[in-house]
Protein backbone atom coordinates (compact mmCIF):
# COMPACT_ATOMS: atom_id res chain seq x y z
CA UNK A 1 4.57 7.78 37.73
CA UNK A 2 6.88 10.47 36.71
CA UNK A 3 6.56 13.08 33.67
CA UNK A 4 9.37 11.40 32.34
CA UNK A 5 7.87 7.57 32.42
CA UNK A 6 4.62 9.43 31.30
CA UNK A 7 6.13 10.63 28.52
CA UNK A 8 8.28 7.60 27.10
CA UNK A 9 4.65 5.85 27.13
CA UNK A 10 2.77 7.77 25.24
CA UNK A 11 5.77 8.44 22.71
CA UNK A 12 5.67 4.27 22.81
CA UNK A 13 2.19 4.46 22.07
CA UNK A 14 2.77 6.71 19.34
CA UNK A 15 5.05 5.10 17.93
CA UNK A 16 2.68 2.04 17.71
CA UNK A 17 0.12 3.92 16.18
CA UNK A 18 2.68 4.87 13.40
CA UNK A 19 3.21 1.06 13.18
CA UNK A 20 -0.02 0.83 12.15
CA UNK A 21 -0.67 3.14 9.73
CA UNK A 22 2.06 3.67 7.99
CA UNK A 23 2.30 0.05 6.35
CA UNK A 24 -1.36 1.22 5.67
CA UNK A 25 -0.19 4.10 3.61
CA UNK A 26 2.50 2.24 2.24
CA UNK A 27 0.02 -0.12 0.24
CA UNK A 28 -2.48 2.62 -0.72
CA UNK A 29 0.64 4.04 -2.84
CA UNK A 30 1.75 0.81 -3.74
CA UNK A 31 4.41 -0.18 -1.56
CA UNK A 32 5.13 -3.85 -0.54
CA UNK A 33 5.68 -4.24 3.21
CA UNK A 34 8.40 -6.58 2.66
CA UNK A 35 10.67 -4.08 0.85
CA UNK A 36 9.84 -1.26 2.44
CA UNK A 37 9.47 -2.57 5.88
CA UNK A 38 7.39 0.53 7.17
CA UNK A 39 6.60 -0.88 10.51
CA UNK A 40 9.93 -1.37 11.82
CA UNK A 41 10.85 2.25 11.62
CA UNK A 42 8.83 3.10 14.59
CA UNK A 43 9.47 0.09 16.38
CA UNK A 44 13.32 1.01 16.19
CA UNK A 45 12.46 4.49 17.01
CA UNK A 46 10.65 3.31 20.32
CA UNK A 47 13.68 1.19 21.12
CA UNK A 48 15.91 4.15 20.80
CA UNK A 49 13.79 6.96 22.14
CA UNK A 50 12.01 4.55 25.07
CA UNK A 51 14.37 1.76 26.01
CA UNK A 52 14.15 -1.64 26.35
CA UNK A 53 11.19 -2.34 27.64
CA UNK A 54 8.51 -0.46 26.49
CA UNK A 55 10.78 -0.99 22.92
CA UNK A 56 9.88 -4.16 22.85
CA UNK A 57 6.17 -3.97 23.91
CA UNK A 58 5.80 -1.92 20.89
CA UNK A 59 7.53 -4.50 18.51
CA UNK A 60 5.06 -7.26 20.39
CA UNK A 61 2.16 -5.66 20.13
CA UNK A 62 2.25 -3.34 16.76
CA UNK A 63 2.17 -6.22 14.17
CA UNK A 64 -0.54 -7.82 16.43
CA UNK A 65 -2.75 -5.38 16.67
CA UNK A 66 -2.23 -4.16 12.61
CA UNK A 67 -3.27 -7.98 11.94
CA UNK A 68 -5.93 -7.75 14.05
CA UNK A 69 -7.36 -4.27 12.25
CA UNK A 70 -6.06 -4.09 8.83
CA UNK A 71 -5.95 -7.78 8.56
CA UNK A 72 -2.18 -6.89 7.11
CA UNK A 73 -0.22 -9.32 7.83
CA UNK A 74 -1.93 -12.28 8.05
CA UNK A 75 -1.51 -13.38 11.58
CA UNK A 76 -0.19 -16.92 11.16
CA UNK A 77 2.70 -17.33 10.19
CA UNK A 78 3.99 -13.65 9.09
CA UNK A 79 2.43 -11.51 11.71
CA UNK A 80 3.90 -13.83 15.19
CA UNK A 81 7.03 -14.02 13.27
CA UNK A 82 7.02 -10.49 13.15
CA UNK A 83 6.08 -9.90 16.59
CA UNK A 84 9.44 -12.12 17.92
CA UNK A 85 11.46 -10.02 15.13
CA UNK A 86 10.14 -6.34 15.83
CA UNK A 87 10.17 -7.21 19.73
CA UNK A 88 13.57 -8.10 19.54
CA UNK A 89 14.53 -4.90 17.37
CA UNK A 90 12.69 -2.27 20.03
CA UNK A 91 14.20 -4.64 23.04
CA UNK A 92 18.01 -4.80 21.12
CA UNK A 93 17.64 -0.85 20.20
CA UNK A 94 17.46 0.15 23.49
CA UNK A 95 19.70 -1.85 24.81
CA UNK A 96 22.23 -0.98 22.68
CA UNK A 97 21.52 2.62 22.63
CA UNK A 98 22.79 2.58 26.64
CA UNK A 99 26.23 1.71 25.83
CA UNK A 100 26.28 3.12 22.18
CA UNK A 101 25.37 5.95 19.65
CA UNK A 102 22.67 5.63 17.15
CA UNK A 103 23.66 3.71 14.20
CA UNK A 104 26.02 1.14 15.69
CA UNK A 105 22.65 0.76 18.08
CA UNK A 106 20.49 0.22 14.65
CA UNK A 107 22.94 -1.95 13.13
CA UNK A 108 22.80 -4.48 16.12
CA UNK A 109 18.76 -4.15 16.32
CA UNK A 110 18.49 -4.65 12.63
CA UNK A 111 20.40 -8.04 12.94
CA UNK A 112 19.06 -9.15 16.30
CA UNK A 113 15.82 -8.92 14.81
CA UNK A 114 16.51 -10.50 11.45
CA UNK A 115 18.14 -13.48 13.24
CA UNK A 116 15.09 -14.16 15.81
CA UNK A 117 12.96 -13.62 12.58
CA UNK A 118 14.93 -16.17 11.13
CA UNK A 119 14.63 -18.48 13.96
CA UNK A 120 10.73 -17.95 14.48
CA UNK A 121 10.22 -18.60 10.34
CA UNK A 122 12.33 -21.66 11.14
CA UNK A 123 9.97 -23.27 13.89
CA UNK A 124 6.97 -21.68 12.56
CA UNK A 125 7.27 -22.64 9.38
CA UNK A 126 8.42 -26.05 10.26
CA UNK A 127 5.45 -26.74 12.36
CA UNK A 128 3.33 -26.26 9.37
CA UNK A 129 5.88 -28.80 7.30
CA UNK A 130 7.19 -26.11 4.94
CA UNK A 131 10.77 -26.10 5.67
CA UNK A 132 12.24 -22.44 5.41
CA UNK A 133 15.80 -22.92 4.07
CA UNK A 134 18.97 -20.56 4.49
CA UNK A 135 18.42 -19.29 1.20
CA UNK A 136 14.93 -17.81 1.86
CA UNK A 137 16.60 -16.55 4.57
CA UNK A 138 18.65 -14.56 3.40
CA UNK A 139 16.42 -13.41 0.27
CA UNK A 140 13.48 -12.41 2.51
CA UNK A 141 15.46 -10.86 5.31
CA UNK A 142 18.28 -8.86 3.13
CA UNK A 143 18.13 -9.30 -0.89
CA UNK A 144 14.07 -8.24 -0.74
CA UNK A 145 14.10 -6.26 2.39
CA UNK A 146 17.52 -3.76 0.77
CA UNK A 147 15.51 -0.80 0.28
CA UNK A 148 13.69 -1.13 3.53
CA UNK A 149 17.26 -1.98 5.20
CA UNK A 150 18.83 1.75 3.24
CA UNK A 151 15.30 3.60 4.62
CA UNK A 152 16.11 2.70 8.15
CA UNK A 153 19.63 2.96 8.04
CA UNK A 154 18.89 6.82 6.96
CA UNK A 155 15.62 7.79 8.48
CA UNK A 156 15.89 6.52 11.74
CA UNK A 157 19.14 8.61 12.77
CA UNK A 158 17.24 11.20 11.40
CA UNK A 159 14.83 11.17 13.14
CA UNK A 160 16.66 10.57 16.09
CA UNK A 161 19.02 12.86 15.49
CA UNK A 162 16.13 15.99 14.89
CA UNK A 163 14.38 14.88 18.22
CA UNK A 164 17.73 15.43 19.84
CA UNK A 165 18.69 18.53 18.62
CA UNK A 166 14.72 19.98 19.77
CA UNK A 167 15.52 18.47 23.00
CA UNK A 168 13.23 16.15 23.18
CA UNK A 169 15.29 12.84 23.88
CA UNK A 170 16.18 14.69 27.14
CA UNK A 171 12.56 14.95 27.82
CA UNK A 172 12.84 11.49 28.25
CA UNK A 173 15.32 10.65 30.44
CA UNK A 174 14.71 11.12 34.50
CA UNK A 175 16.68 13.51 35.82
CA UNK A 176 20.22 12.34 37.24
């Protein structure tokens, strides 16, 4: 394994840990999860700063394992819901990142996942006969979610952006 792969995993790993305990801070100061969406920042960060793959390991595995600690959130429905959505952000951030800058990246990981979180609330939901209608949809995914949505859309390139300029993205890519 090369410095470079050794270094994209434990950033992933990282990364998950923040998963975990920042939705943990978040409600110790009051903050709903649902509007402030503190676990996907990472996740997208991962997707960006890892790729694909280990992007979407982190989205898999960070609401799991927060269920399975904190007990926040519930593991089912909410938490494998949230596993298909934040999988599909890390796997669509990367991705995207390998044809495109940052926030165009983001945008399309923010909407992949809200879609496949639509999709899993759908089935999921509708397995347990509560039928989850267009217009929960689109209250739980963009109406509640806005400030969590405007956090993302400026922290993440941020953040991004700052590991850049200390060189640390290049860290992370193999040498060509």
């Amino acid at each position: 394994m090369t410095r470079h792969a050794i270094l994209r995993l434990v950033t992933a790993a990282l990364c998950l840990a923040l998963g975990i305990l920042l939705p943990i801070v978040f409600h110790a100061i009051g903050g709903a999860g649902a509007v402030f969406l503190p676990m996907h920042i990472p996740v997208l960060l991962c997707g960006l700063l890892c790729g694909p793959r280990l992007g979407a390991l982190c989205g898999l595995a960070t609401p799991l394992l927060s269920s399975a600690f904190t007990g926040m959130p519930p593991l089912y429905p909410i938490a494998v819901a949230m596993m298909l959505e934040l999988a599909a952000y890390g796997l669509a951030a990367g991705l995207l990142k390998k044809r495109f800058q940052v926030h165009p990246s983001l945008v399309g990981a923010m909407l992949a996942g809200r879609i496949v979180l639509g999709v899993a609330n759908t089935l999921l939901l509708g397995f347990g006969g509560k039928p989850y209608s267009l217009e929960a949809f689109l209250a739980a995914s963009f109406v509640t979610a806005l400030p969590g949505i405007a956090i993302q859309l400026v922290l993440v390139p941020i953040l991004y952006l700052a590991l850049e300029k200390a060189g640390f993205v290049r860290r992370l890519q193999p040498a060509a």
